[in-house]
C-alpha atoms as a PDB file:
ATOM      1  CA  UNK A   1      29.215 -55.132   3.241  1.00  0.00           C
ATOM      2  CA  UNK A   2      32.785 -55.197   2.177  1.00  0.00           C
ATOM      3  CA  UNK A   3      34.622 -57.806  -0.298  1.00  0.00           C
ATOM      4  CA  UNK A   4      38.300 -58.182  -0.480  1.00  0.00           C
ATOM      5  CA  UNK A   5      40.046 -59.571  -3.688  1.00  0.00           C
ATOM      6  CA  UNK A   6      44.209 -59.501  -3.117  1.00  0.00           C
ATOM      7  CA  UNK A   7      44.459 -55.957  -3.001  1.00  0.00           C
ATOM      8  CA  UNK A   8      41.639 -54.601  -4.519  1.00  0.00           C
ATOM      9  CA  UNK A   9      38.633 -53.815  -2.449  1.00  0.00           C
ATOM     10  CA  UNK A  10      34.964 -53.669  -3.172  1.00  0.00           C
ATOM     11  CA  UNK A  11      32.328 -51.636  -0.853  1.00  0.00           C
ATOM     12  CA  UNK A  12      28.680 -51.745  -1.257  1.00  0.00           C
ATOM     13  CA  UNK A  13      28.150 -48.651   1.313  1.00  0.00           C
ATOM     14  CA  UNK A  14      27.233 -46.464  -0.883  1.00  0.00           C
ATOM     15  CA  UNK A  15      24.395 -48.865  -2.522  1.00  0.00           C
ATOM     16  CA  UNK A  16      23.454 -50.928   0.216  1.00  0.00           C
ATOM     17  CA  UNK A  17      20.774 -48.594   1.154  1.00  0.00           C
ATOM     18  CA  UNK A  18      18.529 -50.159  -1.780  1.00  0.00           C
ATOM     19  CA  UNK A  19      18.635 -53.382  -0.083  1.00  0.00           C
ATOM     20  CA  UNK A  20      19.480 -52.395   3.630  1.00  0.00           C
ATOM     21  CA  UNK A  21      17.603 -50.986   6.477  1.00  0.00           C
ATOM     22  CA  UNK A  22      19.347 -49.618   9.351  1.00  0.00           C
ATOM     23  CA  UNK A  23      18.178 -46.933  12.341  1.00  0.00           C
ATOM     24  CA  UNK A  24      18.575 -45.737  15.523  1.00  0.00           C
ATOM     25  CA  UNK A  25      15.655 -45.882  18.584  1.00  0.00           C
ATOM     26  CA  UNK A  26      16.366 -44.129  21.613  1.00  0.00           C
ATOM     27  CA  UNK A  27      15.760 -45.718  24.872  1.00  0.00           C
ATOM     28  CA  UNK A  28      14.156 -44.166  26.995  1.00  0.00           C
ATOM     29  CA  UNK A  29      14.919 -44.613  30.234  1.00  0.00           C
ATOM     30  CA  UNK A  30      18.341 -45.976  28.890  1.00  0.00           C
ATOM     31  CA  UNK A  31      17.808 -50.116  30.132  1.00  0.00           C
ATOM     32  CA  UNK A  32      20.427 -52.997  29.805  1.00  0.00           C
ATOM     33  CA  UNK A  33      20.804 -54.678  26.359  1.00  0.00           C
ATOM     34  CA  UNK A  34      19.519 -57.963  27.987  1.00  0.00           C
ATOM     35  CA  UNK A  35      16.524 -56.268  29.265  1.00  0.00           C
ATOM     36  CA  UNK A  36      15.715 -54.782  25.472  1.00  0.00           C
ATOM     37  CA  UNK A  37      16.496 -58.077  23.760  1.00  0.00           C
ATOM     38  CA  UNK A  38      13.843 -59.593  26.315  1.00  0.00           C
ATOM     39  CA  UNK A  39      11.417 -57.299  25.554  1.00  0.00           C
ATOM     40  CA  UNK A  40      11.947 -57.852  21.445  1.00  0.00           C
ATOM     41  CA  UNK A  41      12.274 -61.532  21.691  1.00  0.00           C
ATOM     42  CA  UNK A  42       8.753 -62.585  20.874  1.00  0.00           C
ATOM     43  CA  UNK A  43       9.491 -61.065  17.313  1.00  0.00           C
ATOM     44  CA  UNK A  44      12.299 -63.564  16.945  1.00  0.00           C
ATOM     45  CA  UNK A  45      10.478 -66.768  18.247  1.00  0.00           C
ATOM     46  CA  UNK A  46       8.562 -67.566  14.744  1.00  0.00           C
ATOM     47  CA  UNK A  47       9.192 -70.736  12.675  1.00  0.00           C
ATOM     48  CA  UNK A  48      12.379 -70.777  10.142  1.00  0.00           C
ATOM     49  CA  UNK A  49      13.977 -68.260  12.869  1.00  0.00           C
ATOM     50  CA  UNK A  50      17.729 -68.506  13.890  1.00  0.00           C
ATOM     51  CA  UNK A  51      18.913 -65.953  16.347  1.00  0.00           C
ATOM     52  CA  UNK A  52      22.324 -65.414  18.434  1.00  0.00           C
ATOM     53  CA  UNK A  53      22.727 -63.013  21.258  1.00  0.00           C
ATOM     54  CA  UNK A  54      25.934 -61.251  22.263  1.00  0.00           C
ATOM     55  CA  UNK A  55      26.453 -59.083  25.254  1.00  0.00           C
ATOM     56  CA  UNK A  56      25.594 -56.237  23.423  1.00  0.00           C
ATOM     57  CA  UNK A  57      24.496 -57.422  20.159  1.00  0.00           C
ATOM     58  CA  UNK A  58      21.961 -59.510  18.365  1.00  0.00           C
ATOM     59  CA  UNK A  59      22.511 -61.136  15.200  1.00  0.00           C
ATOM     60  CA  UNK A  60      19.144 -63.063  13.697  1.00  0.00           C
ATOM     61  CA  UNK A  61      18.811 -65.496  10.199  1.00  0.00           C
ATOM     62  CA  UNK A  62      15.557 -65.678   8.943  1.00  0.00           C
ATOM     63  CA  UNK A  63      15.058 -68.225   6.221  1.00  0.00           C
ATOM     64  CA  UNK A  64      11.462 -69.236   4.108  1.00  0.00           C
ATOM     65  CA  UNK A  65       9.372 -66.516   6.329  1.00  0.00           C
ATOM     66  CA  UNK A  66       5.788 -67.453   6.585  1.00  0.00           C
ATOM     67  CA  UNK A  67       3.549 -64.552   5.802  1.00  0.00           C
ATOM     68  CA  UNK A  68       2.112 -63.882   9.731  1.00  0.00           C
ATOM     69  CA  UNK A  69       5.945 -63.258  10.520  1.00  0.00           C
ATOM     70  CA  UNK A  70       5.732 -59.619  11.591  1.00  0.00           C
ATOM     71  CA  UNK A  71       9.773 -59.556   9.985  1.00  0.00           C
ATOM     72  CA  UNK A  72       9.055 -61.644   7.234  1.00  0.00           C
ATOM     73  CA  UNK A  73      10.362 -58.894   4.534  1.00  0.00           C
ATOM     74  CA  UNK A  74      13.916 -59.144   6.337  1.00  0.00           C
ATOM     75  CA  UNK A  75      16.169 -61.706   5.782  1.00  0.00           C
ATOM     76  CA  UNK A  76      19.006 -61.122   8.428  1.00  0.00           C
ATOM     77  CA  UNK A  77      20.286 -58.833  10.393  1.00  0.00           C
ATOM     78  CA  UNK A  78      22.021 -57.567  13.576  1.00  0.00           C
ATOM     79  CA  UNK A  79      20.667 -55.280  16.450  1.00  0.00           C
ATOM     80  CA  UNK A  80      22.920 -53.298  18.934  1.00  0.00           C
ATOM     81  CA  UNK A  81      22.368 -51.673  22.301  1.00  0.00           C
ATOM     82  CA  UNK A  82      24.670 -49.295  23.583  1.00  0.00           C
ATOM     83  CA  UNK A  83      24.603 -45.793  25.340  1.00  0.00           C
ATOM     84  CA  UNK A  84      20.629 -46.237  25.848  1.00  0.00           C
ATOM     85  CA  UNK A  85      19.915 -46.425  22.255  1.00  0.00           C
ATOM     86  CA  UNK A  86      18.943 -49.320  19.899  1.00  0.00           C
ATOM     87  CA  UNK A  87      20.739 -49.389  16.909  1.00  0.00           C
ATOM     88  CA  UNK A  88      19.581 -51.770  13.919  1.00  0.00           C
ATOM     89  CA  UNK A  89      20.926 -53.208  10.361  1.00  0.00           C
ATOM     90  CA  UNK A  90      18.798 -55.317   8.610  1.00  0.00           C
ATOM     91  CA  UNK A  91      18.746 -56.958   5.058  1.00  0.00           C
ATOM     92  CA  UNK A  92      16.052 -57.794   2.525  1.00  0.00           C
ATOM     93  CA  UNK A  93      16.530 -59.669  -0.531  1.00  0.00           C
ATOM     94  CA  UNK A  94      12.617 -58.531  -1.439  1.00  0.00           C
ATOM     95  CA  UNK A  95      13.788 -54.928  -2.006  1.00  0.00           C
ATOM     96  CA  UNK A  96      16.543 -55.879  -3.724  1.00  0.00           C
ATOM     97  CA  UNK A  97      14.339 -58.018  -6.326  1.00  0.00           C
ATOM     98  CA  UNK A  98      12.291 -55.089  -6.694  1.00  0.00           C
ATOM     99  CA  UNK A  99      15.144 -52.784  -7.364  1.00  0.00           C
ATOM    100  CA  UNK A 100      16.563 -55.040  -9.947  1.00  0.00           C
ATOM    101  CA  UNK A 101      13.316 -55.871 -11.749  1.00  0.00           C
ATOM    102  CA  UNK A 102      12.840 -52.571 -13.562  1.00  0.00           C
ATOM    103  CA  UNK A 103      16.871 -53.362 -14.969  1.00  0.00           C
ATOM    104  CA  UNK A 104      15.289 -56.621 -15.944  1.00  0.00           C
ATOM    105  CA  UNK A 105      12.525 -55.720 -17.892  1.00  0.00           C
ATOM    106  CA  UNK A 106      14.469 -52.956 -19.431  1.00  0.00           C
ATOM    107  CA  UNK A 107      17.422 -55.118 -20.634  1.00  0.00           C
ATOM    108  CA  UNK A 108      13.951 -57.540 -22.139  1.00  0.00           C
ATOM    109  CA  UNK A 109      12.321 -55.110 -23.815  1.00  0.00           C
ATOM    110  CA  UNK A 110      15.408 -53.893 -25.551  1.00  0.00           C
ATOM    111  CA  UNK A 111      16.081 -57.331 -26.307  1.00  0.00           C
ATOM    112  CA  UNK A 112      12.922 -57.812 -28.046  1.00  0.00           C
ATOM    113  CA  UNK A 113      13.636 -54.546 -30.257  1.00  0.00           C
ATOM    114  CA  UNK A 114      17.040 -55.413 -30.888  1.00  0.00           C
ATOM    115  CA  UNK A 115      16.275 -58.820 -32.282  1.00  0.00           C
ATOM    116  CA  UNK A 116      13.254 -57.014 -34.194  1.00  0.00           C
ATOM    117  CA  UNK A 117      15.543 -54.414 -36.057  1.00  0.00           C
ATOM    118  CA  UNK A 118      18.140 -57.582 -37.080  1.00  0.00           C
ATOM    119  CA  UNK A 119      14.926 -59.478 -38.452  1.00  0.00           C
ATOM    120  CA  UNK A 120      13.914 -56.650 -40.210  1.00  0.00           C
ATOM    121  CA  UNK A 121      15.982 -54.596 -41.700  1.00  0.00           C
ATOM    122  CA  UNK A 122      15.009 -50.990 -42.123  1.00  0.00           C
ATOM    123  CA  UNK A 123      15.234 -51.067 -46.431  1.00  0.00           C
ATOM    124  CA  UNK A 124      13.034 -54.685 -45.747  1.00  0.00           C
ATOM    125  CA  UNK A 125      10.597 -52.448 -43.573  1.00  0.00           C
ATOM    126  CA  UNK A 126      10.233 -49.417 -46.370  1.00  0.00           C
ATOM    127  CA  UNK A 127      10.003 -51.909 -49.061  1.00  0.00           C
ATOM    128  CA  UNK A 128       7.114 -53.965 -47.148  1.00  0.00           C
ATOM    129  CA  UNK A 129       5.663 -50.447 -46.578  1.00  0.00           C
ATOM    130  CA  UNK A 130       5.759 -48.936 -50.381  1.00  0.00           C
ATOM    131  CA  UNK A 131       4.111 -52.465 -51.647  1.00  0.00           C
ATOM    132  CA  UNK A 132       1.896 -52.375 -48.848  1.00  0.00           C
ATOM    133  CA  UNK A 133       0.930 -48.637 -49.735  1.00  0.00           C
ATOM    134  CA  UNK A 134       0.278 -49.574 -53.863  1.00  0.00           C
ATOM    135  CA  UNK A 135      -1.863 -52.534 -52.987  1.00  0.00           C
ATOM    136  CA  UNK A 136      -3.845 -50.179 -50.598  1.00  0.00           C
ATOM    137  CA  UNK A 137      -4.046 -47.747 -54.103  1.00  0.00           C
ATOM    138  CA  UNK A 138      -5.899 -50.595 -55.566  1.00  0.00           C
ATOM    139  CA  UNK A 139      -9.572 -50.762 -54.681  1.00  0.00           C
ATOM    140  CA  UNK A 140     -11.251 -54.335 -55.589  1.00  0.00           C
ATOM    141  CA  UNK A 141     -13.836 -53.250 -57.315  1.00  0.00           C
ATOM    142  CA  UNK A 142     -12.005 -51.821 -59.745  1.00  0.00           C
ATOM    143  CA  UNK A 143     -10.225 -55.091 -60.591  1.00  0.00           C
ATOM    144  CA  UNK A 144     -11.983 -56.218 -64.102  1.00  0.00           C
ATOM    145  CA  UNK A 145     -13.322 -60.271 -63.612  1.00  0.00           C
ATOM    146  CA  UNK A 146     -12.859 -62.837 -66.099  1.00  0.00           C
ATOM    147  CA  UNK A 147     -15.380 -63.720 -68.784  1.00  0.00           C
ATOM    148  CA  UNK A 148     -15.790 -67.010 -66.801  1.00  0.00           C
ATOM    149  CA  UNK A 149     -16.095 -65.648 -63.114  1.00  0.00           C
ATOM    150  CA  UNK A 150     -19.251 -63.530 -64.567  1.00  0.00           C
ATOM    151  CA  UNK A 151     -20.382 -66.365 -66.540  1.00  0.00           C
ATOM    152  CA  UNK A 152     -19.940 -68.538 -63.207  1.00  0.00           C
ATOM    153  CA  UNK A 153     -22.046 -65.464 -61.231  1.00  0.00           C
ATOM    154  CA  UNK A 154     -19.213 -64.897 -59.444  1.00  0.00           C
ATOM    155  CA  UNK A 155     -19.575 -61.982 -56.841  1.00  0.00           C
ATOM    156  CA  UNK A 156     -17.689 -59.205 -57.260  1.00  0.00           C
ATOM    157  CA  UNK A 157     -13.973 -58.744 -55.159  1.00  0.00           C
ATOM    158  CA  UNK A 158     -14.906 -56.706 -51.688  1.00  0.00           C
ATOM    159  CA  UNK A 159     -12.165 -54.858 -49.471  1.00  0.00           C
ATOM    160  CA  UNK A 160     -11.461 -56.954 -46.566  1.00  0.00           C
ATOM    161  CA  UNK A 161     -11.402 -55.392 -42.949  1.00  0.00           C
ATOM    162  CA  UNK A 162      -7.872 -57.071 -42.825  1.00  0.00           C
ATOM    163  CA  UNK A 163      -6.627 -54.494 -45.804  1.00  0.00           C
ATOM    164  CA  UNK A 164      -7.690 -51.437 -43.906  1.00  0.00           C
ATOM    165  CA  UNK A 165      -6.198 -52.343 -39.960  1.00  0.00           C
ATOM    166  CA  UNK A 166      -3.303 -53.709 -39.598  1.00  0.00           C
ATOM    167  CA  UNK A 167      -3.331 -57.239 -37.415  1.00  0.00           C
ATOM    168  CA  UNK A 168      -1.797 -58.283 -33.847  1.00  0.00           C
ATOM    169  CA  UNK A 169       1.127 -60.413 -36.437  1.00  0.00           C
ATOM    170  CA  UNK A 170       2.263 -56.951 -37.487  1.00  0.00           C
ATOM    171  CA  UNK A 171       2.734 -55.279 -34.691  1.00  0.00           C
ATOM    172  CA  UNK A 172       6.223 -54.093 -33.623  1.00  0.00           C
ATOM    173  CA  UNK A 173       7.394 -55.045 -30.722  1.00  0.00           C
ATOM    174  CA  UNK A 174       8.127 -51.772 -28.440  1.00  0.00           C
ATOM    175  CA  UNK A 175       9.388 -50.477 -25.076  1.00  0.00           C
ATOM    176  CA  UNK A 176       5.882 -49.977 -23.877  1.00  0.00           C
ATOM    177  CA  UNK A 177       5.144 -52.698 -21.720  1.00  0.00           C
ATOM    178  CA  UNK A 178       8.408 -53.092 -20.774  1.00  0.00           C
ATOM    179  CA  UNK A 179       7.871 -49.375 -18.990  1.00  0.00           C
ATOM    180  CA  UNK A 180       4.333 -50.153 -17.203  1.00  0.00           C
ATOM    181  CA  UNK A 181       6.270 -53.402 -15.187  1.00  0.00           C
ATOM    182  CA  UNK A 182       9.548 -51.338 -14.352  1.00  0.00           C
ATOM    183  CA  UNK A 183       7.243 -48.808 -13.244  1.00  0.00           C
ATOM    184  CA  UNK A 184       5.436 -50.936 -11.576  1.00  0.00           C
ATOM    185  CA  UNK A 185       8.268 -52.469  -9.706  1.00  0.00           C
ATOM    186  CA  UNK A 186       9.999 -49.517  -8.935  1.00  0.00           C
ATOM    187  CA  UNK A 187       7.276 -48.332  -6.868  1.00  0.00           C
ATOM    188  CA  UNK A 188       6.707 -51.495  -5.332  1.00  0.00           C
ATOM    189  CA  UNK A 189       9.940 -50.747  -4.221  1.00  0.00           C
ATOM    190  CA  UNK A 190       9.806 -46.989  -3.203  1.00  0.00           C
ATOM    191  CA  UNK A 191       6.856 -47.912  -0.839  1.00  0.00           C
ATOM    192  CA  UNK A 192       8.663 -51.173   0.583  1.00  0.00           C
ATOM    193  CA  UNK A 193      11.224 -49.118   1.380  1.00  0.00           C
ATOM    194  CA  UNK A 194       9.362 -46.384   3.093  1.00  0.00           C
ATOM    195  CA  UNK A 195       6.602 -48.492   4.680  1.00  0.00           C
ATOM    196  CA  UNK A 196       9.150 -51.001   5.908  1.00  0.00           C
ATOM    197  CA  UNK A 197      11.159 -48.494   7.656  1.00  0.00           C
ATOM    198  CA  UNK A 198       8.442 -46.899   8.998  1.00  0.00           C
ATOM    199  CA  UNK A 199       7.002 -50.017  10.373  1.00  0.00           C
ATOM    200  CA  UNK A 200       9.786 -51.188  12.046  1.00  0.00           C
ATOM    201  CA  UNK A 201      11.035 -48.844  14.058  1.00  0.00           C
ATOM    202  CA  UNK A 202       7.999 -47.949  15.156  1.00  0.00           C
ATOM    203  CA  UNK A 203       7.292 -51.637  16.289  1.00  0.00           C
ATOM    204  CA  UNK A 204      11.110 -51.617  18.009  1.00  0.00           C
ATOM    205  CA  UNK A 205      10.270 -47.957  19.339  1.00  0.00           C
ATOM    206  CA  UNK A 206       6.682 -49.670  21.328  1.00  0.00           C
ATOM    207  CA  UNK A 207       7.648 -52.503  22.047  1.00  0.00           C
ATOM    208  CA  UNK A 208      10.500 -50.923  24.044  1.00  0.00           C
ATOM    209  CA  UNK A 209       8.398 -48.745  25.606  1.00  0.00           C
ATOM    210  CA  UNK A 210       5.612 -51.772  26.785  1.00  0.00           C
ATOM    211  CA  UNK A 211       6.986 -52.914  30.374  1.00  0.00           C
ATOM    212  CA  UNK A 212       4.385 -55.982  29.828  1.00  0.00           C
ATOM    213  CA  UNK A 213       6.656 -57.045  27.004  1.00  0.00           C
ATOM    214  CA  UNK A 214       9.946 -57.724  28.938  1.00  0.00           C
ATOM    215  CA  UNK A 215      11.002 -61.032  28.877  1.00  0.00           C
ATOM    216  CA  UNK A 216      14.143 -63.232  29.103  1.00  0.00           C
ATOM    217  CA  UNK A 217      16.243 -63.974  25.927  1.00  0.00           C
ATOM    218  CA  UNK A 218      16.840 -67.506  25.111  1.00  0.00           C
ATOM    219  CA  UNK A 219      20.011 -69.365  25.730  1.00  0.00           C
ATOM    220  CA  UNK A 220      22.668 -68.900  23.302  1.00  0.00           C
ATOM    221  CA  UNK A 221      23.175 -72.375  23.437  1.00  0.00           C
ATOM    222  CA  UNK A 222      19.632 -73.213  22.984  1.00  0.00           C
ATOM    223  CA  UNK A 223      19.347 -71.212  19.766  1.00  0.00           C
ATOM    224  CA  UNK A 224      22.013 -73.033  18.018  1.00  0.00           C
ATOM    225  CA  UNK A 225      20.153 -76.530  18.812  1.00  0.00           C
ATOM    226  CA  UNK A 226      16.940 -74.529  17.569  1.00  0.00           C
ATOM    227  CA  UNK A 227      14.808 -74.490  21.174  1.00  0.00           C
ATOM    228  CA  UNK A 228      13.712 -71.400  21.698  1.00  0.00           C
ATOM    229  CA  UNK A 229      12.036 -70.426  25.619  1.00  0.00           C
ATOM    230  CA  UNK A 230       8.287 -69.842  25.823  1.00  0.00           C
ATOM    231  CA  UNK A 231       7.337 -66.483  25.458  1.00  0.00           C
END
C-alpha cells in the first residue's frame, strides 16, 4: 500500500503484515488461471460479495460478512495465477482492530493515571496519608465520653471495619486492567494471524486440488450488476 503526497512518499510494506495476508500455493499440475478461479468461485458467491476477474487476476470486495462466510475475516483482496502457482494478498480490518486495541487501552489507562496524579497531588497524597495514619493511632475506646452521653447510657465509640480497610472510593486507579485487555487483544491477534493463514491456504491449496470443484467464473459483466452464476 503506497501513498503519495507531492514529493514525499509513504509505504506501509514494512507494517502491512499486521493487517495483510499474502502467500503462495503451488499448482500442481500447473492449470489455466480461468480453470483455478472456477474451481475457487463458490468461496466468492456469498451475500455482500463483489468480485472482478482479470485474465490473470482476481480482485474481490467483501463488505458486512455474515458469520457462515468461510472469508468473512477478509475484507478485500486480489488473487493471481501465473507460472502454475497461486499467489494471494488479502486484507483484514479485524486484525488490524486487534493490533491497535492493546495501543488503545494503553493510551486509557495512562490517561486515567495521568488525570489521577493532577487531582492529587503527591504533597495532597502524603498529607491525606500522615492524618490518615494519626487517626488510625487513636483507638475509640480510649476517647473519654461526656458526662451526658454516660448519663444518656450512651454506648461506648467502637472501631469501624471502614477504619481498618480501605474502600473501593480510595482506590487508585492503575495500569492493571489496562494490561489484562491489551493482553488479551494482542493474542487475539497473534492467533488470528496464525490461524487465518493457516486456514486459508490450506482451503486454496484443496480446493485446487478437488477436480469436483471446477467450475466456470462468472461474467465480468455480471459481477458489476451483482448476478453471480449458480454454482
Amino acid at each position: 500500500m503506497t501513498r503519495y503526497s507531492g514529493e514525499h512518499r509513504v509505504t506501509f510494506r514494512f507494517i502491512d503484515w499486521i493487517w495483510r495476508i499474502k502467500g503462495t500455493v503451488p499448482i500442481d499440475p500447473p492449470q489455466s488461471a480461468e480453470t483455478v478461479f472456477g474451481k475457487l468461485d463458490s468461496l466468492f458467491q456469498e451475500k455482500n460479495t463483489t468480485y472482478d476477474v482479470g485474465e490473470e487476476t482476481l480482485t474481490f470486495t467483501k463488505k458486512d460478512q455474515l458469520p457462515q462466510d468461510r472469508m468473512s475475516v477478509f475484507d478485500s483482496g486480489t488473487l493471481h495465477v501465473a507460472d502454475g502457482v497461486l499467489r494471494y494478498d488479502m486484507i483484514s480490518r479485524a486484525l488490524l482492530a486487534c493490533f491497535l486495541a492493546p495501543l488503545l487501552f494503553f493510551a486509557v489507562g495512562h490517561a486515567g493515571v495521568a488525570l489521577d496524579k493532577w487531582r492529587n497531588p503527591p504533597e495532597v497524597v502524603k498529607a491525606k496519608a500522615e492524618a490518615a495514619k494519626k487517626r488510625s493511632r487513636i483507638k475509640p475506646e480510649t476517647v473519654p465520653m461526656s458526662a451526658v452521653d454516660k448519663f444518656l447510657g450512651a454506648p461506648k465509640p467502637e472501631k469501624k471495619k471502614g477504619d481498618e480497610e480501605p474502600g473501593k472510593k480510595n482506590r487508585k486507579p492503575t495500569m492493571k486492567t489496562a494490561y489484562v485487555f491489551m493482553g488479551i487483544f494482542f493474542a487475539l491477534w497473534v492467533a488470528g494471524r496464525i490461524f487465518e493463514h493457516v486456514r486459508i491456504h490450506r482451503r486454496f491449496r484443496t480446493m485446487l486440488a478437488d477436480d469436483s470443484t471446477a467450475g466456470t467464473v462468472a461474467n465480468p459483466e455480471d459481477v458489476r450488476r451483482g448476478v453471480f452464476a449458480p454454482e
